[in-house]
PDB file of N, CA and C in Angstrom:
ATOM      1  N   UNK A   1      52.607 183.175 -19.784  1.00  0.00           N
ATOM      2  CA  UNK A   1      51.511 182.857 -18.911  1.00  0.00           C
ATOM      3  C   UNK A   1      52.061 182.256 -17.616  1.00  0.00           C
ATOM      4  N   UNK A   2      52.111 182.868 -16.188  1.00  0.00           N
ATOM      5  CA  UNK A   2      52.252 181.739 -15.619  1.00  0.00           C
ATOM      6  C   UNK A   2      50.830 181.508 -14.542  1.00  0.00           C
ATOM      7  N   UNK A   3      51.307 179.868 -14.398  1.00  0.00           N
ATOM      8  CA  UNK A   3      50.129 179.093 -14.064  1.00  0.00           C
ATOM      9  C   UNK A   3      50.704 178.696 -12.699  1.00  0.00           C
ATOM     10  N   UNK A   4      49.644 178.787 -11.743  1.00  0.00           N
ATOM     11  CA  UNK A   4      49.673 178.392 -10.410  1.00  0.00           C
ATOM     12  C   UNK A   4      48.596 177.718  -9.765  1.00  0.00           C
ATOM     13  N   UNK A   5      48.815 177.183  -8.598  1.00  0.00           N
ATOM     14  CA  UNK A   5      47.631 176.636  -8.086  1.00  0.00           C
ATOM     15  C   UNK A   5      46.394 177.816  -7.862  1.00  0.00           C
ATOM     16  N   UNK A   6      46.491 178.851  -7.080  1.00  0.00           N
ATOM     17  CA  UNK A   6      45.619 180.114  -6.926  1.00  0.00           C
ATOM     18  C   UNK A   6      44.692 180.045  -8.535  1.00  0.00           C
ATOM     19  N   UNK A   7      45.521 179.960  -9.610  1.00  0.00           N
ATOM     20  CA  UNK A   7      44.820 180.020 -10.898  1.00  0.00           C
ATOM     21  C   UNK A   7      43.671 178.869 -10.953  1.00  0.00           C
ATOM     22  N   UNK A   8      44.388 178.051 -10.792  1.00  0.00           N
ATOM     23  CA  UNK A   8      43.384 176.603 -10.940  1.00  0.00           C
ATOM     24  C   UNK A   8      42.677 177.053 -10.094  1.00  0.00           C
ATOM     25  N   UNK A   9      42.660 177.160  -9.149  1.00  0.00           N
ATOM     26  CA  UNK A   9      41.284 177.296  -7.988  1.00  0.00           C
ATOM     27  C   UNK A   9      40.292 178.003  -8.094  1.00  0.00           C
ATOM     28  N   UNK A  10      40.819 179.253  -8.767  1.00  0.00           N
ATOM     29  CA  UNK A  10      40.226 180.573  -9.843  1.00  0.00           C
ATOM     30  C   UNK A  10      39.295 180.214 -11.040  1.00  0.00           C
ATOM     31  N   UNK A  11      39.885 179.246 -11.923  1.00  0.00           N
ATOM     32  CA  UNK A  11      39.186 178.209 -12.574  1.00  0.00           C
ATOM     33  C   UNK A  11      38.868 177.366 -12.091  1.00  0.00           C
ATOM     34  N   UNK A  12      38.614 176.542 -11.481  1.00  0.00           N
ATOM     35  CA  UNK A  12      37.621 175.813 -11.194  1.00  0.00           C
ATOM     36  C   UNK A  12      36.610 176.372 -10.211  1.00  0.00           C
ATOM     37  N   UNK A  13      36.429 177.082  -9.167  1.00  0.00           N
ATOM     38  CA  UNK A  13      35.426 178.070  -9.008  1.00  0.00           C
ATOM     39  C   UNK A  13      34.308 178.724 -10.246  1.00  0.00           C
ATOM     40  N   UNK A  14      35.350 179.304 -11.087  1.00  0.00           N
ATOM     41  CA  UNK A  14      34.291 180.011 -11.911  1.00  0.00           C
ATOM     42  C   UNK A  14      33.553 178.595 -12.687  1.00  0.00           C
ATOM     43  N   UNK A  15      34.180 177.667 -13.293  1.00  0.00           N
ATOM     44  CA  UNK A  15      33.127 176.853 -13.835  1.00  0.00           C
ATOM     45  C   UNK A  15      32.440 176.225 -12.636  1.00  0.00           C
ATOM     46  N   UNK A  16      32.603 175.763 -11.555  1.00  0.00           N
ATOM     47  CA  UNK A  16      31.061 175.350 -10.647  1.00  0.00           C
ATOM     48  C   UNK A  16      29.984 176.342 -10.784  1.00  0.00           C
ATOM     49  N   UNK A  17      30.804 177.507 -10.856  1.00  0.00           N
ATOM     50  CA  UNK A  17      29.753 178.522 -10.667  1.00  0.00           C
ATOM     51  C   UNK A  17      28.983 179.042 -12.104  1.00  0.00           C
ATOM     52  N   UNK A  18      29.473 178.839 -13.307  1.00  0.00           N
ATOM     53  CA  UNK A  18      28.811 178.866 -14.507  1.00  0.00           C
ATOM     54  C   UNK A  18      27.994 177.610 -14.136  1.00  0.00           C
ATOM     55  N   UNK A  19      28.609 176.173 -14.497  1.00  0.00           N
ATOM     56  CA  UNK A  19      28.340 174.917 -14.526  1.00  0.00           C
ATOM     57  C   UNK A  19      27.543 174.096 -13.596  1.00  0.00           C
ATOM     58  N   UNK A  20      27.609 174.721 -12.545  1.00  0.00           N
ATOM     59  CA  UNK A  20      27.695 173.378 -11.285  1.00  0.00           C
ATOM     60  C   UNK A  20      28.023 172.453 -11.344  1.00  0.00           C
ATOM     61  N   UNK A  21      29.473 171.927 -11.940  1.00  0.00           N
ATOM     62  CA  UNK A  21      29.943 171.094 -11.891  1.00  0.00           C
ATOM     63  C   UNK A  21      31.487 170.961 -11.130  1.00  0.00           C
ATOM     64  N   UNK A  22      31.554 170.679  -9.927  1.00  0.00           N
ATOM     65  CA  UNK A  22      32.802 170.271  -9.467  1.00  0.00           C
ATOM     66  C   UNK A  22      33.899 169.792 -10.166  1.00  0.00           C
ATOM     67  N   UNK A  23      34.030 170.238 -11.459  1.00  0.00           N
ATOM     68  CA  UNK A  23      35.615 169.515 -11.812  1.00  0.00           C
ATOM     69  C   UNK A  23      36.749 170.266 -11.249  1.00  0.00           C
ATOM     70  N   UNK A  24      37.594 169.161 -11.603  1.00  0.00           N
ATOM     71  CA  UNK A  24      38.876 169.707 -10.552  1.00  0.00           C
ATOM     72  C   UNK A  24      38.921 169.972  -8.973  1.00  0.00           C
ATOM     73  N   UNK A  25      38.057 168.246  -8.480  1.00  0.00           N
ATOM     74  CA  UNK A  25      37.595 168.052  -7.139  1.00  0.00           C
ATOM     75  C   UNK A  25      38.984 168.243  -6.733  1.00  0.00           C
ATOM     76  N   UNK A  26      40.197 167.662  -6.645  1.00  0.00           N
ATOM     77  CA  UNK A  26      41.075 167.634  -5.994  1.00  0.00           C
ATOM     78  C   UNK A  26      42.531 168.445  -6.771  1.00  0.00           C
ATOM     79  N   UNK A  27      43.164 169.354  -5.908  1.00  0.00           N
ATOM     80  CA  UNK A  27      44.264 169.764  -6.473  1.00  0.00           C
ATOM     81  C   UNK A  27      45.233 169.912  -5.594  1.00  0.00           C
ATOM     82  N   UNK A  28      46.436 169.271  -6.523  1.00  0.00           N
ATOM     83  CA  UNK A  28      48.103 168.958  -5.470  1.00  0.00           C
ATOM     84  C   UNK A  28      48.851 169.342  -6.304  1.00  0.00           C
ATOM     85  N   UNK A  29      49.840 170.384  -5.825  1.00  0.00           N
ATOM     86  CA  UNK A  29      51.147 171.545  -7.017  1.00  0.00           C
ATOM     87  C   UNK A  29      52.401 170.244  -6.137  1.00  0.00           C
ATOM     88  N   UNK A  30      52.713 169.666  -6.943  1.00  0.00           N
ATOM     89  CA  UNK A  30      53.980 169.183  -7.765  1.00  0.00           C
ATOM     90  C   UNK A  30      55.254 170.129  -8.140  1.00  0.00           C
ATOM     91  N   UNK A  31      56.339 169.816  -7.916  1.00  0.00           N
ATOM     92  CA  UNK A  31      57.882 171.074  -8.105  1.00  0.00           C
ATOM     93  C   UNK A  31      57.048 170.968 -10.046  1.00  0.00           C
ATOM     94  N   UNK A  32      56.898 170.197 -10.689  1.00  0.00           N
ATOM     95  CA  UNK A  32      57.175 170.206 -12.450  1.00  0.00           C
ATOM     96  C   UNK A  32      54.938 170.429 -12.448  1.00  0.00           C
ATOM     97  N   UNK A  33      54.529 169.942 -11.644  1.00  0.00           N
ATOM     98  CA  UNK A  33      53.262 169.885 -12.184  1.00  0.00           C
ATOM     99  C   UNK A  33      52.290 170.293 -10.882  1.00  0.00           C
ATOM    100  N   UNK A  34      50.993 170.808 -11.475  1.00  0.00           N
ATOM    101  CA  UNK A  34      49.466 171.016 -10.420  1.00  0.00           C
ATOM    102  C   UNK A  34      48.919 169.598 -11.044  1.00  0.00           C
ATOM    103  N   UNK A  35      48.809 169.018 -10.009  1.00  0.00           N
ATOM    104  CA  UNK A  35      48.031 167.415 -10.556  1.00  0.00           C
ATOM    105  C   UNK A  35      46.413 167.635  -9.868  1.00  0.00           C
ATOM    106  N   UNK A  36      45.911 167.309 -10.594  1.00  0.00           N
ATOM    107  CA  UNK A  36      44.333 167.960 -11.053  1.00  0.00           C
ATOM    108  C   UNK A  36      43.239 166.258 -10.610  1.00  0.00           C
ATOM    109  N   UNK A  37      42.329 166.291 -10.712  1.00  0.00           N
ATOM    110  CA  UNK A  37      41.123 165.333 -10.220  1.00  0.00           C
ATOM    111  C   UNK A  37      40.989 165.703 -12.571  1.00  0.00           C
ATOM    112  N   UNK A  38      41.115 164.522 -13.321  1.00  0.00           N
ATOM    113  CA  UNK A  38      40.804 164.749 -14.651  1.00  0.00           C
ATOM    114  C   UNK A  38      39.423 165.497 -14.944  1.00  0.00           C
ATOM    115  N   UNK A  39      38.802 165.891 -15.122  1.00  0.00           N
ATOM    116  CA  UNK A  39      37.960 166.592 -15.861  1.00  0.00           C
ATOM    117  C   UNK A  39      36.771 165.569 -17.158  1.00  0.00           C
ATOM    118  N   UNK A  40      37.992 165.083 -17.673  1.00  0.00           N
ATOM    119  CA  UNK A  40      37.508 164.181 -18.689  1.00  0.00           C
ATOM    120  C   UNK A  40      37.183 162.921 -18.320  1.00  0.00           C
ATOM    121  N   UNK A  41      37.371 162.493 -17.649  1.00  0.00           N
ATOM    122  CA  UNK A  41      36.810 160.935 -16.857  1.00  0.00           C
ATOM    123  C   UNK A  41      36.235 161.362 -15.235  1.00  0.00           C
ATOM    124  N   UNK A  42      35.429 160.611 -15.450  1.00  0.00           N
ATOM    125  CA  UNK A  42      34.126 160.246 -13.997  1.00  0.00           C
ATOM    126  C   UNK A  42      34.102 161.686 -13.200  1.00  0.00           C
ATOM    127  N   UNK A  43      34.019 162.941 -14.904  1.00  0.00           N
ATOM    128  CA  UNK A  43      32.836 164.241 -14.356  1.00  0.00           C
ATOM    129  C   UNK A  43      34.274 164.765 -13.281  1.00  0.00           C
ATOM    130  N   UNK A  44      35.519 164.731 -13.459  1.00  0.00           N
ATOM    131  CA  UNK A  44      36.777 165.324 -12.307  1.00  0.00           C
ATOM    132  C   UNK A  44      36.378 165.122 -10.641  1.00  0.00           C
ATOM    133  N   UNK A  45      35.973 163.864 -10.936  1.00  0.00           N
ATOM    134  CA  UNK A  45      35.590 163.096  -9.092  1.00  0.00           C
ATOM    135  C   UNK A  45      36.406 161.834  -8.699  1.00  0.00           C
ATOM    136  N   UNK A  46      37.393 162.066  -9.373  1.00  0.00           N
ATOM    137  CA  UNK A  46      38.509 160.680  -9.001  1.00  0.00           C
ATOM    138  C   UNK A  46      38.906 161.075  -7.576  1.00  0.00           C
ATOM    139  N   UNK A  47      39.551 159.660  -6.809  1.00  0.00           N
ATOM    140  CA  UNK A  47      39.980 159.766  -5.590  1.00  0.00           C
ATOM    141  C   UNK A  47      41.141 160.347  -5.498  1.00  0.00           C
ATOM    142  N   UNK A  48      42.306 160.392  -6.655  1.00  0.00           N
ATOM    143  CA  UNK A  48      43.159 160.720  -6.668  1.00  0.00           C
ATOM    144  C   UNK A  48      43.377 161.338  -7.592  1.00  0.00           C
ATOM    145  N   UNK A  49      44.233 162.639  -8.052  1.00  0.00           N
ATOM    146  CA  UNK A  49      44.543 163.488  -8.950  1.00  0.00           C
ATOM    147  C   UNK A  49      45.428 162.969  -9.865  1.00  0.00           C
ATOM    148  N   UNK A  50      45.077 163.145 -11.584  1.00  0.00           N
ATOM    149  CA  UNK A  50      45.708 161.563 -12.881  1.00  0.00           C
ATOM    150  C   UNK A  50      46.267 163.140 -13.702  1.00  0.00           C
ATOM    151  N   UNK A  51      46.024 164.250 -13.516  1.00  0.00           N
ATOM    152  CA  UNK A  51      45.875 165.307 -14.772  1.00  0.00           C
ATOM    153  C   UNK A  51      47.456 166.155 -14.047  1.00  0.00           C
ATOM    154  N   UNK A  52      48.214 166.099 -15.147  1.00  0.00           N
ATOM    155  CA  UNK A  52      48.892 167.063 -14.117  1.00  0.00           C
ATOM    156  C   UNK A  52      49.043 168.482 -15.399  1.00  0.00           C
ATOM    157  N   UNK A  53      48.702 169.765 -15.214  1.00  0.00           N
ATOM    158  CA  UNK A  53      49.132 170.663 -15.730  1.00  0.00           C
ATOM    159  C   UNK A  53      50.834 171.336 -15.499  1.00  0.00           C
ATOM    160  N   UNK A  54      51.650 171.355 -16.819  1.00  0.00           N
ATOM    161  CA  UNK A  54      52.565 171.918 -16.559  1.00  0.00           C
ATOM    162  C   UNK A  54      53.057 173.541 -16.520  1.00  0.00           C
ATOM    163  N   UNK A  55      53.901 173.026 -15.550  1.00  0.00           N
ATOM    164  CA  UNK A  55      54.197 174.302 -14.990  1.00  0.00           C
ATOM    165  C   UNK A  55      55.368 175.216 -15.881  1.00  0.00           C
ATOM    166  N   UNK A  56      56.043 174.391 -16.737  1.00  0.00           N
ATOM    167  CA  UNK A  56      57.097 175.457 -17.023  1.00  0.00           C
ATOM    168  C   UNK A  56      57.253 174.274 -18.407  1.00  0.00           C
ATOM    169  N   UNK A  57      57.814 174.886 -19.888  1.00  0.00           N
ATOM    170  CA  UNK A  57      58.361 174.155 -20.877  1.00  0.00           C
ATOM    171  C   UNK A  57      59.327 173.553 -20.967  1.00  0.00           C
ATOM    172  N   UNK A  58      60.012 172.205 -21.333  1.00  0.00           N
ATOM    173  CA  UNK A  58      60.785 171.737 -21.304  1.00  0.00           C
ATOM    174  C   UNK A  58      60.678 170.771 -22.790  1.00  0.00           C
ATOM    175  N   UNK A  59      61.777 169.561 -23.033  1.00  0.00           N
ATOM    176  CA  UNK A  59      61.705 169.027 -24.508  1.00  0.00           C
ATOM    177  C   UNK A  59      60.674 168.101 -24.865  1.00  0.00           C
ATOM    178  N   UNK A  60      59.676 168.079 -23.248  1.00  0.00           N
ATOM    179  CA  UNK A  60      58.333 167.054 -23.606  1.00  0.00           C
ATOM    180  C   UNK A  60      57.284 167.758 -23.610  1.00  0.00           C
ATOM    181  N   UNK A  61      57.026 168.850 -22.784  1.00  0.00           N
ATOM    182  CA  UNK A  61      55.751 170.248 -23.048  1.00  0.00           C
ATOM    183  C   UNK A  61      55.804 171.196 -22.404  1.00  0.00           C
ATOM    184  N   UNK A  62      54.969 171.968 -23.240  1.00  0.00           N
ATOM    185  CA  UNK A  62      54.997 173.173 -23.077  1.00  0.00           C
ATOM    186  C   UNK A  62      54.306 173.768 -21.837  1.00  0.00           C
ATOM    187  N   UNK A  63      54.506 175.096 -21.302  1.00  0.00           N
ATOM    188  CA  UNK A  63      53.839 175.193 -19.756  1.00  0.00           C
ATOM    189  C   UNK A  63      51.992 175.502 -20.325  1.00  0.00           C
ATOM    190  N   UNK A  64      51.233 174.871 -19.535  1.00  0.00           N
ATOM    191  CA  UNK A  64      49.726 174.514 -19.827  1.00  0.00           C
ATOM    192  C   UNK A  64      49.003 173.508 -20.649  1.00  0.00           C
ATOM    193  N   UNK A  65      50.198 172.645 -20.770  1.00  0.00           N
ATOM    194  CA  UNK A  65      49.772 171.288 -21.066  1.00  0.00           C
ATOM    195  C   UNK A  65      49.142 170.287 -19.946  1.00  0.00           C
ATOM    196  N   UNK A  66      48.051 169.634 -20.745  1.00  0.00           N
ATOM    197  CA  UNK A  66      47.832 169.244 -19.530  1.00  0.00           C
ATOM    198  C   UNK A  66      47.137 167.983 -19.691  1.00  0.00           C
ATOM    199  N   UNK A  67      47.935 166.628 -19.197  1.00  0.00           N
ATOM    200  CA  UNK A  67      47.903 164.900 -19.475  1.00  0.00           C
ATOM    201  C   UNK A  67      47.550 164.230 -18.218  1.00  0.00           C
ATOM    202  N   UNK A  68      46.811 163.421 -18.633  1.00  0.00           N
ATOM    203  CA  UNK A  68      45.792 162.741 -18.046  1.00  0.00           C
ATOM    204  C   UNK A  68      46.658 161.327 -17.938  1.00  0.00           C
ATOM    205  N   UNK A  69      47.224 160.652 -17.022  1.00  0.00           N
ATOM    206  CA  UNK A  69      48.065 159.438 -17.086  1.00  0.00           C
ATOM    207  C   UNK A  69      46.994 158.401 -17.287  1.00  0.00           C
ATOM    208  N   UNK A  70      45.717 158.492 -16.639  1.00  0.00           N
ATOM    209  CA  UNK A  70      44.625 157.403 -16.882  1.00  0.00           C
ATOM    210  C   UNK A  70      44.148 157.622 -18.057  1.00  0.00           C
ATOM    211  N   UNK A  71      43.117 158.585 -18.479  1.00  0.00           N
ATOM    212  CA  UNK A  71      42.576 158.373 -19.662  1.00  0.00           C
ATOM    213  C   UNK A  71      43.514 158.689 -21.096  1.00  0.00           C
ATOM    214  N   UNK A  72      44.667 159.454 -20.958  1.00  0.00           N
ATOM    215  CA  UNK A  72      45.751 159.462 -22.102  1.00  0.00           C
ATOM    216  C   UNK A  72      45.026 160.609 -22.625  1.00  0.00           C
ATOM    217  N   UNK A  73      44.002 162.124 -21.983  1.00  0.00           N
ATOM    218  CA  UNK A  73      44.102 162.971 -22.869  1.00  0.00           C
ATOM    219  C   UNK A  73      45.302 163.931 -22.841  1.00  0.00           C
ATOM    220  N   UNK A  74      45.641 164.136 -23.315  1.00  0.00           N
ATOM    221  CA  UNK A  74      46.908 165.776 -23.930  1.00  0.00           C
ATOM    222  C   UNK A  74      45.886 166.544 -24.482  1.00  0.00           C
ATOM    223  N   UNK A  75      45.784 167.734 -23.908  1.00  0.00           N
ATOM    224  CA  UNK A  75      45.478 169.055 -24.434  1.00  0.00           C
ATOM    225  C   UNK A  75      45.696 170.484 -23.870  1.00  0.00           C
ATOM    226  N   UNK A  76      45.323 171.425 -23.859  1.00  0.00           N
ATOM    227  CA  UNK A  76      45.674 172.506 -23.213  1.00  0.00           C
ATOM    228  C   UNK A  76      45.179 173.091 -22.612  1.00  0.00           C
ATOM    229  N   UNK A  77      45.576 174.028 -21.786  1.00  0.00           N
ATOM    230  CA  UNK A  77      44.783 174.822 -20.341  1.00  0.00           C
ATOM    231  C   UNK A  77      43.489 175.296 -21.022  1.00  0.00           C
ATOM    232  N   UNK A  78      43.537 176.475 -21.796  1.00  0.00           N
ATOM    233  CA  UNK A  78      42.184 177.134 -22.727  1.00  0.00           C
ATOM    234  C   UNK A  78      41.132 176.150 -23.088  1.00  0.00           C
ATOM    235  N   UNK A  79      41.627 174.659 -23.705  1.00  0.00           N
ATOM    236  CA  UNK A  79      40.357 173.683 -24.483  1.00  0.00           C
ATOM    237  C   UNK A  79      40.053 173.214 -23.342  1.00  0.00           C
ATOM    238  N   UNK A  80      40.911 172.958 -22.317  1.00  0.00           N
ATOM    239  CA  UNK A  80      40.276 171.898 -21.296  1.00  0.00           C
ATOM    240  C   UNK A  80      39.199 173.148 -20.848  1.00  0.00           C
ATOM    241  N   UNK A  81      39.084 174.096 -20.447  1.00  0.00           N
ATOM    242  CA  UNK A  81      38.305 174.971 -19.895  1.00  0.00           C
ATOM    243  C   UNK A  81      36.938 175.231 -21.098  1.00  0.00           C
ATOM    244  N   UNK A  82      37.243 174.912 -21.907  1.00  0.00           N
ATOM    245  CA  UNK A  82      36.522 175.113 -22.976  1.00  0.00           C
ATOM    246  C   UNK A  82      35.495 173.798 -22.826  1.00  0.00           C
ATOM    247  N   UNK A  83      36.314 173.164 -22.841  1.00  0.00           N
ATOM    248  CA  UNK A  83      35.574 171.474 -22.421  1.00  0.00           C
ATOM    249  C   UNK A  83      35.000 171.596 -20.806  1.00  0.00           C
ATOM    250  N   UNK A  84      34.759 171.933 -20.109  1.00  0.00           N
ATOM    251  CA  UNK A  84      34.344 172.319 -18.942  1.00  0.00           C
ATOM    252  C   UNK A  84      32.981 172.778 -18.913  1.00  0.00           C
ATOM    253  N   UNK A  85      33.284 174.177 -19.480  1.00  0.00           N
ATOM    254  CA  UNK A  85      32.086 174.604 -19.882  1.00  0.00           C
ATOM    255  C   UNK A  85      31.162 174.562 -20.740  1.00  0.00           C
ATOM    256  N   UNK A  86      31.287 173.970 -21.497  1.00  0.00           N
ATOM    257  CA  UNK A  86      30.932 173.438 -22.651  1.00  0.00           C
ATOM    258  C   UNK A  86      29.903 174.451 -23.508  1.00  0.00           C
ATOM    259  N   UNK A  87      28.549 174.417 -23.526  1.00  0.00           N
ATOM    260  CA  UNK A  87      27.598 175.660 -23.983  1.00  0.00           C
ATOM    261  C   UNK A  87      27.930 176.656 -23.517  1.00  0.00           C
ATOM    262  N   UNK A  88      28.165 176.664 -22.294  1.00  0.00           N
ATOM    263  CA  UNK A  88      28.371 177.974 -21.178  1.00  0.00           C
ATOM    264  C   UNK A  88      29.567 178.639 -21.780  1.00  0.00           C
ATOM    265  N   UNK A  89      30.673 178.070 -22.934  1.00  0.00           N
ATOM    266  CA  UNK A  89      31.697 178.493 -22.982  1.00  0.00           C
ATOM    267  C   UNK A  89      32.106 180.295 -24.040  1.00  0.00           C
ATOM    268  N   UNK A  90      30.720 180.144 -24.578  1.00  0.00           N
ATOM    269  CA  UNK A  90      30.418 181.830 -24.856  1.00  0.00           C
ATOM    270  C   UNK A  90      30.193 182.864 -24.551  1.00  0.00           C
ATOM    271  N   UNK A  91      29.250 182.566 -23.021  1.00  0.00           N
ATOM    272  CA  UNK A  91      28.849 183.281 -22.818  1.00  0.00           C
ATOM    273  C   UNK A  91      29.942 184.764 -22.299  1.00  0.00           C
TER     274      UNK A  91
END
């Protein structure tokens, strides 16, 4: 899989546009990480980006991991999107 900023933007577009919800207000690509506005705390409207998705595997994670330094979630590109959309996530 590889993951880029263009992707994120790709995703987060399509969920405003399922959702209307702005998560992933803010996004900054990092050489190791895309550091993200969290999703999971205050609705992804932080002032500053806490989430960083990784970009490539190494001996701490795998590429599409993706940790939240404030709220301490770890999970992955697919659930977080899953968590996004939440009902909407069947359609």
């Amino acid at each position: 899989m590889i993951i880029d900023e263009n992707l994120i933007v790709e995703i987060r577009n399509y969920v405003l546009a399922k959702t209307g919800k702005n998560y992933m207000a803010r996004i900054h690509t990092t050489p190791k990480d895309i550091m993200i506005s969290c999703p999971f705390h205050k609705g992804g409207q932080e002032n500053k980006p806490s989430m960083g998705i990784r970009l490539y595997t190494d001996e701490r994670a795998t590429i599409g991991t993706c940790s939240c330094f404030t709220c301490k979630v770890t999970t992955n590109l697919a659930e977080m999107v899953k968590f996004m959309l939440g009902d909407k996530y069947n359609e």
